[in-house]
Protein backbone atom coordinates (compact mmCIF):
# COMPACT_ATOMS: atom_id res chain seq x y z
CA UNK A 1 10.20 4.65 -21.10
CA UNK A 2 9.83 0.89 -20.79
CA UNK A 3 8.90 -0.78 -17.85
CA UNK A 4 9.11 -4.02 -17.58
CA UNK A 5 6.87 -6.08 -14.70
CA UNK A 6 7.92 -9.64 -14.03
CA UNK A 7 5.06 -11.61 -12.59
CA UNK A 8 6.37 -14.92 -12.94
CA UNK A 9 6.36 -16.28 -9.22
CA UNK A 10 2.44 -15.57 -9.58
CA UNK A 11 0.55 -18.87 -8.19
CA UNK A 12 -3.22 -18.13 -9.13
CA UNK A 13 -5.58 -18.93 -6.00
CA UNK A 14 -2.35 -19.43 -3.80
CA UNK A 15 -0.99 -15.78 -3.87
CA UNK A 16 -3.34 -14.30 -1.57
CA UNK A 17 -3.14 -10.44 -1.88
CA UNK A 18 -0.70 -10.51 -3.65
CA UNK A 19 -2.11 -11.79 -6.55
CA UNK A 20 -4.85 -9.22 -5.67
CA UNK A 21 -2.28 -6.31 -5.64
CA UNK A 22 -0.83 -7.65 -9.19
CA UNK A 23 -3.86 -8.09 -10.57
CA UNK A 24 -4.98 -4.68 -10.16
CA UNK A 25 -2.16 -3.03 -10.37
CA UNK A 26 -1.21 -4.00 -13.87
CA UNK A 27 -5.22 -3.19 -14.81
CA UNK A 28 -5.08 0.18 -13.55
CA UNK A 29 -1.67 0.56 -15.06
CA UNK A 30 -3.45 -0.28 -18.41
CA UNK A 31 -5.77 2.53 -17.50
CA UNK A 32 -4.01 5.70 -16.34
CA UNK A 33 -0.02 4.29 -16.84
CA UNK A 34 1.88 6.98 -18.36
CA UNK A 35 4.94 4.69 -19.50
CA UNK A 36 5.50 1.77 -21.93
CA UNK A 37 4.86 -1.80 -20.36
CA UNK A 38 5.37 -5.03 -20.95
CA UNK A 39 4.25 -8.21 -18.38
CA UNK A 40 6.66 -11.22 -17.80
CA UNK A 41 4.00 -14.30 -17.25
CA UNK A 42 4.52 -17.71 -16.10
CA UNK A 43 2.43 -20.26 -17.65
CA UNK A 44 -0.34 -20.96 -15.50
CA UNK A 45 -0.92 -16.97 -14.65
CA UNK A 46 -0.87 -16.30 -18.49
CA UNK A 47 -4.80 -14.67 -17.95
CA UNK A 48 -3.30 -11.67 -16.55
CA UNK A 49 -4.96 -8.89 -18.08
CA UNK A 50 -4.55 -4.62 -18.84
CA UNK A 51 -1.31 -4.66 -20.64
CA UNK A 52 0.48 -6.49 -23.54
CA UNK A 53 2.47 -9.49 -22.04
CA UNK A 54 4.42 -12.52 -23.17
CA UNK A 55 4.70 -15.97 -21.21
CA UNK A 56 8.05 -16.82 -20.53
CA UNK A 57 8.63 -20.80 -20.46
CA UNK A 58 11.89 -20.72 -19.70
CA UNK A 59 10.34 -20.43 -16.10
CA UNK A 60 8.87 -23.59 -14.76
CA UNK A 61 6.06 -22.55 -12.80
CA UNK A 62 4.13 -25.15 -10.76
CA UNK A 63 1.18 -24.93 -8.66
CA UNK A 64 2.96 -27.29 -5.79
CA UNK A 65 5.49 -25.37 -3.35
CA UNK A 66 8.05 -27.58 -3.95
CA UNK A 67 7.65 -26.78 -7.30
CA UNK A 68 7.58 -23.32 -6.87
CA UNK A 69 10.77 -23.41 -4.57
CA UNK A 70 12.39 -25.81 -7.73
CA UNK A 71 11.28 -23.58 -10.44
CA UNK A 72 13.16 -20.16 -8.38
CA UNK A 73 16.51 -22.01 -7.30
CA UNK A 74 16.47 -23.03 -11.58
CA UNK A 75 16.27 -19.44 -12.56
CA UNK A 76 18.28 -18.10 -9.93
CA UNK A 77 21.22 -20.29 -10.71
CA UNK A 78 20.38 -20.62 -14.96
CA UNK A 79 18.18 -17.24 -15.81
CA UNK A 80 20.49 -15.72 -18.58
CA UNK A 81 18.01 -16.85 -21.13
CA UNK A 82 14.74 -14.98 -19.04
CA UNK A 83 17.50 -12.52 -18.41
CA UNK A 84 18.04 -11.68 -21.92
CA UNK A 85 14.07 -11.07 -22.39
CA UNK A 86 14.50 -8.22 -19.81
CA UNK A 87 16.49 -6.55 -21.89
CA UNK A 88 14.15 -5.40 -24.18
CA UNK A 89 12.94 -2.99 -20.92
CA UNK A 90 14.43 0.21 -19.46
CA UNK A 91 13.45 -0.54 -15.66
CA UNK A 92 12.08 -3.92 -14.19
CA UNK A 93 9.44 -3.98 -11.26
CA UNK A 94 8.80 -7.30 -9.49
CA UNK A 95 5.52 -6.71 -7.48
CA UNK A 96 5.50 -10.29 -5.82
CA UNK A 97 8.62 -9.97 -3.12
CA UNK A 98 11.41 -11.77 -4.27
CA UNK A 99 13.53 -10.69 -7.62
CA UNK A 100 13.46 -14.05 -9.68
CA UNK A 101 16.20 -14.29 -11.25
CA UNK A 102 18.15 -11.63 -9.70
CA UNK A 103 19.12 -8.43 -12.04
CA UNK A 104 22.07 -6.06 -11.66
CA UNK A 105 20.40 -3.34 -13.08
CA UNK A 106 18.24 -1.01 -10.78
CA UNK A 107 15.29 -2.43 -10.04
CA UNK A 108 11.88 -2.17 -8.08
CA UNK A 109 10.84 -5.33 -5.66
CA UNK A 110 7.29 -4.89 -3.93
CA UNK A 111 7.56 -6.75 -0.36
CA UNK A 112 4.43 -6.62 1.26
CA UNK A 113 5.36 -7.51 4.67
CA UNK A 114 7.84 -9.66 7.06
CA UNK A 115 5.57 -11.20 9.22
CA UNK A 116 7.84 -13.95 9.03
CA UNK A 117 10.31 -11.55 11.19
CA UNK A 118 7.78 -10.18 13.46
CA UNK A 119 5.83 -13.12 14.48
CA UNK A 120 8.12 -15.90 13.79
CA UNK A 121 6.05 -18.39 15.97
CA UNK A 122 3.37 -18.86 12.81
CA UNK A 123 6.14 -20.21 10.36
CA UNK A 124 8.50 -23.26 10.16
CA UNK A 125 11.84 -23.33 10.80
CA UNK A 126 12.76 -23.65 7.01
CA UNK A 127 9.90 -21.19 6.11
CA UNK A 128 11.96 -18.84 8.11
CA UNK A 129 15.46 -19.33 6.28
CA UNK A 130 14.20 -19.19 2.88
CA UNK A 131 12.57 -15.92 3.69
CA UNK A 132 14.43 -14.21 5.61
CA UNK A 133 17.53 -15.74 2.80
CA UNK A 134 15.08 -14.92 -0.48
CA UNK A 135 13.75 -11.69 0.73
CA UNK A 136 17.45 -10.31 2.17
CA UNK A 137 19.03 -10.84 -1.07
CA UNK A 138 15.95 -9.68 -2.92
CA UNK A 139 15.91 -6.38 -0.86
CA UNK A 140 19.86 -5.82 -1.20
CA UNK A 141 19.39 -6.14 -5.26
CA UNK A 142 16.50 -3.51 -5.60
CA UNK A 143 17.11 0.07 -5.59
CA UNK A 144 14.32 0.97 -4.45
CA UNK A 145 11.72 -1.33 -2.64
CA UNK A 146 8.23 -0.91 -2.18
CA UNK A 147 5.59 -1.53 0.17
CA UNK A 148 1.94 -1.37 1.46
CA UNK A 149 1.80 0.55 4.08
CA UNK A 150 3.89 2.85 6.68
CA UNK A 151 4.06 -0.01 9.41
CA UNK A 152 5.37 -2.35 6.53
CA UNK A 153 7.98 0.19 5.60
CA UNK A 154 9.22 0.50 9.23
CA UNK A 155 8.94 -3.35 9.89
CA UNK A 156 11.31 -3.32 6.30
CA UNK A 157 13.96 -0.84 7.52
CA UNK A 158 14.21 -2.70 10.95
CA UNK A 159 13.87 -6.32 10.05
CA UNK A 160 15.97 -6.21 6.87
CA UNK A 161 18.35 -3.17 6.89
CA UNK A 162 17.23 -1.40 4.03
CA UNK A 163 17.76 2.17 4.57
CA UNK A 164 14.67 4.31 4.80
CA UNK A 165 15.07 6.69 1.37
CA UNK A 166 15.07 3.25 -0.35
CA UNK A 167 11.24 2.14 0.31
CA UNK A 168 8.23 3.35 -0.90
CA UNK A 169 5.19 2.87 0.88
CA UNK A 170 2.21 2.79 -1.75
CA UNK A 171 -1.75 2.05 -0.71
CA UNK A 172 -3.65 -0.78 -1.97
CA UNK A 173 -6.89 0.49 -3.67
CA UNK A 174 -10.78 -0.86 -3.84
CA UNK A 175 -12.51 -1.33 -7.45
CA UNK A 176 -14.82 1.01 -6.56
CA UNK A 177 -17.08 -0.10 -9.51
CA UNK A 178 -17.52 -3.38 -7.79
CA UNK A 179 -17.08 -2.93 -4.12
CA UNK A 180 -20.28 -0.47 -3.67
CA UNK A 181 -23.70 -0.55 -1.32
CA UNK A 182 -26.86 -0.99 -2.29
CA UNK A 183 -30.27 -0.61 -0.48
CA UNK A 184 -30.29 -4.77 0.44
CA UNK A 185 -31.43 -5.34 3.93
CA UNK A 186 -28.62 -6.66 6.53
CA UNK A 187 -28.95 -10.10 7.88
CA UNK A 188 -27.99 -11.36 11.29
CA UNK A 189 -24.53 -12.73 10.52
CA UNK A 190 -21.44 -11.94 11.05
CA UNK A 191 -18.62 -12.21 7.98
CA UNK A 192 -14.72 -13.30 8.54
CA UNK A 193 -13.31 -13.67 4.95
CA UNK A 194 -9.83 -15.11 5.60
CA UNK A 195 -7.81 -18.13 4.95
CA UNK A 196 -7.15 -20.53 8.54
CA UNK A 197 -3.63 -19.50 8.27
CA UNK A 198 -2.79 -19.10 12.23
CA UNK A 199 -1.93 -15.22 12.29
CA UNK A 200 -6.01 -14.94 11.58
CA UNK A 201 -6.63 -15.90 14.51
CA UNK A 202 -9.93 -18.01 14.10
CA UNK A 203 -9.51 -19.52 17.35
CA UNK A 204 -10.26 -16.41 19.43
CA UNK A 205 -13.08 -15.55 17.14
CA UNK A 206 -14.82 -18.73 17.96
CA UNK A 207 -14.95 -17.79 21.49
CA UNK A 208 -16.28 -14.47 20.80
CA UNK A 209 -18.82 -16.04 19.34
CA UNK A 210 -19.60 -18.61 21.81
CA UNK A 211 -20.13 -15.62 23.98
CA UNK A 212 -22.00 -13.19 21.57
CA UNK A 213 -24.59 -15.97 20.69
CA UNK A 214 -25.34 -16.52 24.57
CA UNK A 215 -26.66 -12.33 24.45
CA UNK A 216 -27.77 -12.63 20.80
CA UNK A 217 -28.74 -16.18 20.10
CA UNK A 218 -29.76 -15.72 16.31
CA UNK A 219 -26.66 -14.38 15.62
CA UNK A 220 -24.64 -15.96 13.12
CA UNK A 221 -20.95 -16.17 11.59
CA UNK A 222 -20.39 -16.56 8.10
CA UNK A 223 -16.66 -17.76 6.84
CA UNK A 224 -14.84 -17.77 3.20
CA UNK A 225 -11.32 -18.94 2.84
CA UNK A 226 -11.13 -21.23 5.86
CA UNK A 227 -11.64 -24.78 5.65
CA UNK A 228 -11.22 -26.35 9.26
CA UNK A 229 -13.84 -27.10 11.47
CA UNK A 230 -16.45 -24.59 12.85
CA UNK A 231 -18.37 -24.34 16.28
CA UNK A 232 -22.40 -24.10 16.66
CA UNK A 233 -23.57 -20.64 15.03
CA UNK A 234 -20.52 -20.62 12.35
CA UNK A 235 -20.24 -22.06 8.69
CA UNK A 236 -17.81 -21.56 6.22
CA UNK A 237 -18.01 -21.31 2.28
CA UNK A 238 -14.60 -22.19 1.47
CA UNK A 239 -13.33 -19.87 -1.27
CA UNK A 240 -15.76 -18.12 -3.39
CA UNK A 241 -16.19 -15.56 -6.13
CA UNK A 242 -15.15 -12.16 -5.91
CA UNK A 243 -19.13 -11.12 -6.70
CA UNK A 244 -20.44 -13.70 -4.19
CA UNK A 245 -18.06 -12.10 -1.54
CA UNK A 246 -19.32 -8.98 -2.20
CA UNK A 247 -22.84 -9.99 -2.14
CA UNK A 248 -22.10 -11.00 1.85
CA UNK A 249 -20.48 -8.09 2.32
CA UNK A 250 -23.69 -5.97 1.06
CA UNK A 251 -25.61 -8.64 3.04
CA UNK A 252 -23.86 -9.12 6.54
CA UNK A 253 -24.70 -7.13 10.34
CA UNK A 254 -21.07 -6.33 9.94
CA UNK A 255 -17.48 -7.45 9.15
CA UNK A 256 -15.55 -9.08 12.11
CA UNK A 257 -11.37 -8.48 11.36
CA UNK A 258 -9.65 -10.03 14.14
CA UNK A 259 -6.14 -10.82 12.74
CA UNK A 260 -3.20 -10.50 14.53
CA UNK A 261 -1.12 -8.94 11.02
CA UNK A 262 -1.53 -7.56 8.37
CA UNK A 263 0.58 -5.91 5.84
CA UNK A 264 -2.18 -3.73 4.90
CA UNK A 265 -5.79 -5.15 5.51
CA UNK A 266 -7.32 -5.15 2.40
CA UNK A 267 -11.32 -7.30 3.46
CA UNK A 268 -11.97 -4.37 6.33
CA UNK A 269 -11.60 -1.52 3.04
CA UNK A 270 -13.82 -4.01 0.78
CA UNK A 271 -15.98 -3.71 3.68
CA UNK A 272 -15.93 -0.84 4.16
CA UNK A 273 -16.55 0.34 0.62
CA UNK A 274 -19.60 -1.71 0.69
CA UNK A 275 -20.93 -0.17 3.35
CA UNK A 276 -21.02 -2.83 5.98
CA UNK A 277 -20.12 -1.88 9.96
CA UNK A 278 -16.38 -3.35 10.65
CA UNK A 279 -15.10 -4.22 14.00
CA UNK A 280 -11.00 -4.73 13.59
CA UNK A 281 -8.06 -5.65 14.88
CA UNK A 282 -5.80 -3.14 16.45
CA UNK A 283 -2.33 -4.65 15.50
CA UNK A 284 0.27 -4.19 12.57
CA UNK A 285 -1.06 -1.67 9.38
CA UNK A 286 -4.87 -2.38 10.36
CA UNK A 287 -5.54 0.63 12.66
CA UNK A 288 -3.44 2.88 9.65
CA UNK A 289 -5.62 1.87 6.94
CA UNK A 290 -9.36 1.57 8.98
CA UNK A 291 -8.52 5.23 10.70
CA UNK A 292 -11.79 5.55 12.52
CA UNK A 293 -14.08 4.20 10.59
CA UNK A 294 -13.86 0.69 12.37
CA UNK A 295 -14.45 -0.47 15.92
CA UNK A 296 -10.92 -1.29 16.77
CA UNK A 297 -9.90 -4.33 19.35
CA UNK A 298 -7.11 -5.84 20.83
CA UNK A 299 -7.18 -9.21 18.87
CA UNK A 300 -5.63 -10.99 22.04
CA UNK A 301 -8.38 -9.59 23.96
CA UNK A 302 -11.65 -11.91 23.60
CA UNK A 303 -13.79 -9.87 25.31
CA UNK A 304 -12.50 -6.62 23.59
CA UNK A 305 -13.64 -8.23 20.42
CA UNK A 306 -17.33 -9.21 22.09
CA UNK A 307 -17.35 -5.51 23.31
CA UNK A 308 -16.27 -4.17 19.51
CA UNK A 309 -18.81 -6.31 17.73
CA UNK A 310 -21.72 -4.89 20.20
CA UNK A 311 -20.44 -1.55 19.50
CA UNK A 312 -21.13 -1.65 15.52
CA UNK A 313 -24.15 -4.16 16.12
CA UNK A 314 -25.60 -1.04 18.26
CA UNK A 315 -25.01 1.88 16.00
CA UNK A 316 -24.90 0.28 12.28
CA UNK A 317 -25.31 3.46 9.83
CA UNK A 318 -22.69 5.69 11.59
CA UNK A 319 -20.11 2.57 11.15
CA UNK A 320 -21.29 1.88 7.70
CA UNK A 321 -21.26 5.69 6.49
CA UNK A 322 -17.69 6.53 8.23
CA UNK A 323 -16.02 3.33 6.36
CA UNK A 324 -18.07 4.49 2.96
CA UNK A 325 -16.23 7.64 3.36
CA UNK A 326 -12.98 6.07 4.47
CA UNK A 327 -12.97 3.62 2.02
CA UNK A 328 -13.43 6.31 -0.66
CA UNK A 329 -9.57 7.50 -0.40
CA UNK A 330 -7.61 4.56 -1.69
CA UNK A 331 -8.17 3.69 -5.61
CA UNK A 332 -6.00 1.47 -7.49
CA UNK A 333 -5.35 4.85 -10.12
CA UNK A 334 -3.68 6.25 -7.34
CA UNK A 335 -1.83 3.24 -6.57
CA UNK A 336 -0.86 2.93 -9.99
CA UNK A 337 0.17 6.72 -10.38
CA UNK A 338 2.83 6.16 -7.45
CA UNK A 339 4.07 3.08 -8.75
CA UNK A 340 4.98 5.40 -11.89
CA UNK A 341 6.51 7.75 -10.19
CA UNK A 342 8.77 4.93 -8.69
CA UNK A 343 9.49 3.70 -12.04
CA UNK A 344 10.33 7.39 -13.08
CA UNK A 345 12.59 7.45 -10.75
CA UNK A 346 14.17 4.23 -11.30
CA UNK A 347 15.25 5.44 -14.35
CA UNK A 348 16.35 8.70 -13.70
């Protein structure tokens, strides 16, 4: 069977996990994929390795968002000719939420979440309509749609009306290979790796640590991803490497999660996996995916968070061996062996 995976809304550095989930998905594809596959790239994601591809400049990709939004109304209204190039496939699978340009044949559409439903408040008024319009249409189109977790699937059958039997809920996994600990010592700082996007929920943090420094004064935090301003006792990195992110993983007192959604929660697992102490938010997938193995707060709740922090800060190897062990059940093979399965079906 051919499966054809159209990756062509991909924005390198501006995806977030979802460039993440493509990424590795389409790697560990390459590695345990059971099916024939063939990668639909725009032209400024054409590194996308783990399976043959072909660029497709038909698309005009741009790294602006009114570029992006330009390029998807073109090949909405004039995709025949990208259209055509599907055909050489049995089954199509668009893993980045909306199905650019739209198919009639069954198809697969990955939405990772609908925050934009749930917590309206964090997006503009014309953010709003185009998802809720893109990602409606996209959903109605797709025979089957898949998703990251179980609280994405029900926030999917509620918020757009697809019918349960249609979604698929499939795991993120951790590249075990790189996300690993070692025997380094842990420093006295705290680690937040998120973008300043207003769902994560910086502001709260800063007061947690206003108050955490006044009982532990050498206490640090450490930020990657955001780049507005930080109180006494916090800098950020901006964005950095995959390996140097790992490095303050291995390095950090513990991982501090307090967002208020998540589709799935993918830094807490990387944390995890590296065996550093997490204290996380309680809302959306986050307590699904952490289980047990992290201190769990109310993200509203500053002095919850204080309280959580304190608790892993206390007791660091029972944290950092129950997330090792937690972390140890999702891998991107299984992800990939599901999304076959889907495909499978799809073409059944």
């Amino acid at each position: 069977m051919r499966v054809g995976i159209s990756l062509l809304t991909l924005v390198p550095g501006v995806s977030g996990g979802s460039e993440t989930y493509a990424r590795e998905l389409v790697r560990a594809l390459g590695r345990v994929g059971r099916h024939e596959y063939r990668l639909y790239l725009p032209s400024i994601a054409a590194d996308v390795d783990g399976l043959p591809g072909e660029v497709v400049p038909e698309y005009r990709s741009s790294w602006s968002f009114a570029g992006r939004l330009r390029a998807m109304a073109r090949a909405s209204v004039f995709g025949g000719s990208i259209r055509r190039r599907f055909g050489a496939v049995d089954v199509l699978h668009f893993p980045l939420s909306v199905m650019i340009p739209p198919v009639e044949a069954g198809a697969a559409t990955t939405v990772l979440d609908v925050q934009h439903e749930e917590l309206p408040e964090f997006f503009s008024r014309s953010e709003r309509l185009y998802r809720h319009t893109v990602y409606g249409w996209t959903v109605r189109r797709s025979r089957i749609v898949v998703t990251i977790s179980n609280h994405a699937k029900r926030a999917i059958v509620e918020h757009l009306g697809v019918p349960e039997e249609r979604v698929r809920p499939i795991y993120f996994g951790i590249d075990h290979d790189r996300f690993s600990p070692t025997d380094e010592p842990r420093e006295e700082f705290l680690l937040y790796p998120a973008i300043g996007w207003p769902h994560k929920n910086h502001v709260r943090l800063f007061e947690a640590l206003a108050i955490l420094r006044s009982r532990h004064p050498g206490l640090e935090l450490v930020l990657t991803g955001y780049e507005g301003a930080t109180p006494d006792g916090a800098r950020s990195l901006g964005r950095v490497p995959r390996q140097e992110l790992i490095d303050l993983y291995r390095r950090a007192a513990a991982v501090v999660f307090p967002s208020l959604y998540e589709g799935f929660g993918q830094p807490p697992l990387e944390a995890m996996a590296c065996g550093c102490p997490v204290a996380c938010s309680n809302a959306a997938s986050l307590p699904e995916v952490c289980g047990d193995a992290a201190r769990l707060f109310d993200p509203r709740s500053v002095e919850e968070m204080v309280e959580a922090v304190e608790k892993v800060l206390a007791d660091p190897g029972s944290w950092s061996a129950k997330g090792v062990a937690r972390a140890a059940g999702f891998t991107w093979e299984a992800a990939a062996r599901a999304h076959d399965d889907v495909y499978a079906e799809l073409a059944s």
